[in-house]
C-alpha atoms as a PDB file:
ATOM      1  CA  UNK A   1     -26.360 -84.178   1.926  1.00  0.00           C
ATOM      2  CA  UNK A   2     -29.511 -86.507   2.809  1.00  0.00           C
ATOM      3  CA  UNK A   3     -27.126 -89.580   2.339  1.00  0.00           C
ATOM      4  CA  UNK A   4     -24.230 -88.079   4.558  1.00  0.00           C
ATOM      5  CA  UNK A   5     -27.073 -87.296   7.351  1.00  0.00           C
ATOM      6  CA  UNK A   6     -28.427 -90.872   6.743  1.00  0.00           C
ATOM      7  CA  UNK A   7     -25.170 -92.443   6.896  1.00  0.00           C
ATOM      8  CA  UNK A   8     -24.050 -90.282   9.863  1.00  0.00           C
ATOM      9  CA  UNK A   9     -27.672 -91.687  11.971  1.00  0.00           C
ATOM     10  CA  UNK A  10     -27.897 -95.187  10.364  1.00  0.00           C
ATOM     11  CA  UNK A  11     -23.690 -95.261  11.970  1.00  0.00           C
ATOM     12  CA  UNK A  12     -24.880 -94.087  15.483  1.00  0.00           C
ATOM     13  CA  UNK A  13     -27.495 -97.063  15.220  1.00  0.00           C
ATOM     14  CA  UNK A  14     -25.061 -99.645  14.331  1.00  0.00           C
ATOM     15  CA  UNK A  15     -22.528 -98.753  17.268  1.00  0.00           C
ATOM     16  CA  UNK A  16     -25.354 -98.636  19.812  1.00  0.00           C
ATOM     17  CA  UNK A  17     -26.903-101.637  19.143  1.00  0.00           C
ATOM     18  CA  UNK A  18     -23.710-103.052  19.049  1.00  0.00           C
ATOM     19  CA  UNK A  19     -22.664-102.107  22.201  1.00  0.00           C
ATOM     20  CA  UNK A  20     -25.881-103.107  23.787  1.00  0.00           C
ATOM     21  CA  UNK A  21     -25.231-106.336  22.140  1.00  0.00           C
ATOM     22  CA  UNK A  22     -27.960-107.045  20.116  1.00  0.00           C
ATOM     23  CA  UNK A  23     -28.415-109.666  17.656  1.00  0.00           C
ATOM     24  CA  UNK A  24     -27.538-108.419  13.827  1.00  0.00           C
ATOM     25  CA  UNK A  25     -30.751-108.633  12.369  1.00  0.00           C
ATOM     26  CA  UNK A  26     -32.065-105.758  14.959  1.00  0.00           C
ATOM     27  CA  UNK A  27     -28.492-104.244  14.779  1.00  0.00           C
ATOM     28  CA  UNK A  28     -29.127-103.927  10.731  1.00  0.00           C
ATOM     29  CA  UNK A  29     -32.808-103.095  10.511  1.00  0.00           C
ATOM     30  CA  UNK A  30     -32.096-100.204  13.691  1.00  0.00           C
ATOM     31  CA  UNK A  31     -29.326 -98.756  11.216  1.00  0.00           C
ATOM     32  CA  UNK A  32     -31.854 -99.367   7.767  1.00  0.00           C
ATOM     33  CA  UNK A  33     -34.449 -97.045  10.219  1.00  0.00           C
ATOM     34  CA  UNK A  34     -31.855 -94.580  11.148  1.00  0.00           C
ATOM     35  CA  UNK A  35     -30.834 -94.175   7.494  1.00  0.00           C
ATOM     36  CA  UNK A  36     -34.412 -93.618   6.200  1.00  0.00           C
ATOM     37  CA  UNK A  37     -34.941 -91.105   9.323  1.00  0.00           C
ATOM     38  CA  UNK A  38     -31.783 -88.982   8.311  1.00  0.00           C
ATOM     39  CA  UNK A  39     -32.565 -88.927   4.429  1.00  0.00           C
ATOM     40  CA  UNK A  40     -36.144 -87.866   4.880  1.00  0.00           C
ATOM     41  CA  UNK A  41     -36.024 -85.194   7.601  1.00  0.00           C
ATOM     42  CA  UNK A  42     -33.385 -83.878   5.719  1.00  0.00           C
ATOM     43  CA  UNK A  43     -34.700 -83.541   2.444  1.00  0.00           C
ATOM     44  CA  UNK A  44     -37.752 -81.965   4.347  1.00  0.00           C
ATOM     45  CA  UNK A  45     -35.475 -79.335   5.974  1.00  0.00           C
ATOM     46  CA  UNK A  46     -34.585 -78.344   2.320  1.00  0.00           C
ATOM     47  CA  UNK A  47     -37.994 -78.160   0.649  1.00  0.00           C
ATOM     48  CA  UNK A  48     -38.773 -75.977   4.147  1.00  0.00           C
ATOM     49  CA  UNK A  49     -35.899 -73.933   4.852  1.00  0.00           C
ATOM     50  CA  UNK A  50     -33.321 -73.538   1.567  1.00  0.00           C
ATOM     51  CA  UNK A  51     -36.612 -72.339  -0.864  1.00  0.00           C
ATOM     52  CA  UNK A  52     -36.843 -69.334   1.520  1.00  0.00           C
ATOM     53  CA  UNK A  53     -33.211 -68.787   2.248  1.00  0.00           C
ATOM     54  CA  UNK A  54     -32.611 -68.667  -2.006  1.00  0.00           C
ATOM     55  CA  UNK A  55     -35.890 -65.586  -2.366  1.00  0.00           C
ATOM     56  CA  UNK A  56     -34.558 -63.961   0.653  1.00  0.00           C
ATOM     57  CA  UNK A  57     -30.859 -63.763  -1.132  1.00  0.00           C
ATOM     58  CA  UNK A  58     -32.760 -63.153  -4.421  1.00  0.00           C
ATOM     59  CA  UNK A  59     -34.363 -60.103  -2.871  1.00  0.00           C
ATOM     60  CA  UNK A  60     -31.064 -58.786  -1.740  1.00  0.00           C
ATOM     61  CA  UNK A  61     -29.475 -59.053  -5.238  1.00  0.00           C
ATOM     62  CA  UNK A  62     -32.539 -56.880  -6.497  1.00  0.00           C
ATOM     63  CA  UNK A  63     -32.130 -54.846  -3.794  1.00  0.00           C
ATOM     64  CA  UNK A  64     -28.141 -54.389  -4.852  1.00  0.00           C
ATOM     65  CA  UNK A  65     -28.539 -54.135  -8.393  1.00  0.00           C
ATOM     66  CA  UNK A  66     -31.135 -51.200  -7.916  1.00  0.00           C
ATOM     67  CA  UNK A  67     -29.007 -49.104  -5.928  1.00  0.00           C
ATOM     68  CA  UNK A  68     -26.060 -49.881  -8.272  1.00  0.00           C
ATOM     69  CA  UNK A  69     -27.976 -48.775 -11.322  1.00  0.00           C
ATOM     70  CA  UNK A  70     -29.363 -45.685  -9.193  1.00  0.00           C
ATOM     71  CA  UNK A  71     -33.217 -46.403  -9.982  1.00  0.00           C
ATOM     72  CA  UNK A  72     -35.352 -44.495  -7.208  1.00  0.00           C
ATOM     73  CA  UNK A  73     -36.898 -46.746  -4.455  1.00  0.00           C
ATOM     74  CA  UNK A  74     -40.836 -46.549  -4.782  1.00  0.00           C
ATOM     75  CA  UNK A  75     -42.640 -44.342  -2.186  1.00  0.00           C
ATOM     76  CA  UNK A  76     -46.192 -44.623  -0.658  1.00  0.00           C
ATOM     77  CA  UNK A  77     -47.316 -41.703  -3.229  1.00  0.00           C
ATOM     78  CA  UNK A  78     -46.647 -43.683  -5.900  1.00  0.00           C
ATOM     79  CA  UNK A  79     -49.013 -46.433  -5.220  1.00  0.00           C
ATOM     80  CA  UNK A  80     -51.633 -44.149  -4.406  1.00  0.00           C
ATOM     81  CA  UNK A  81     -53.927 -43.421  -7.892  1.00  0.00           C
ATOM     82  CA  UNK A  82     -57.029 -42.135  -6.806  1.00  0.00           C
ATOM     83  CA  UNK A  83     -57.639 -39.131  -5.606  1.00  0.00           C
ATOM     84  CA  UNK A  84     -58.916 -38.573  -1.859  1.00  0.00           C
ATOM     85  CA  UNK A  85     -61.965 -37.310  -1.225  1.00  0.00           C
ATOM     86  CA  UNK A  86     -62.127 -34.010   1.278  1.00  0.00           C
ATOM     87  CA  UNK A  87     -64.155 -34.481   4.320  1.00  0.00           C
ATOM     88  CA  UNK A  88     -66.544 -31.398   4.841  1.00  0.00           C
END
């Protein structure tokens, strides 16, 4: 996907400079830049954005699968191991 985004940028570059009729060695390097731009923002959307999306869906399958298998959903009193004192 980086090299379709890249592609898709360093394409927009080439036509614009084209039409503004510039010379070919700032028509090529503008559409080298573009490229570079597109691959590396969108690698960095991945590493932000698709790690969270995949233990978001994660926690839904666990979610699923427990009420499938009909295992009871821990409650507040369950985490709670020492006793509380009484306030006199």
């Amino acid at each position: 996907m980086p090299k379709v985004v890249g592609g898709i940028l360093a394409l927009i570059a080439l036509g614009a400079s084209m039409l503004a009729e510039v010379d070919p060695i700032t028509c090529l390097t503008r559409g080298l830049i573009a490229y570079w731009v597109g691959s590396i923002f969108t690698q960095l959307w991945y590493v932000f954005f698709t790690i969270r999306v995949q233990k978001a869906s994660e926690l839904a399958t666990e979610d699923a699968e427990a009420v499938q298998s009909g295992e009871p959903e821990p409650s507040d009193q369950d985490e709670i191991t020492e006793p509380v004192a009484k306030a006199s």
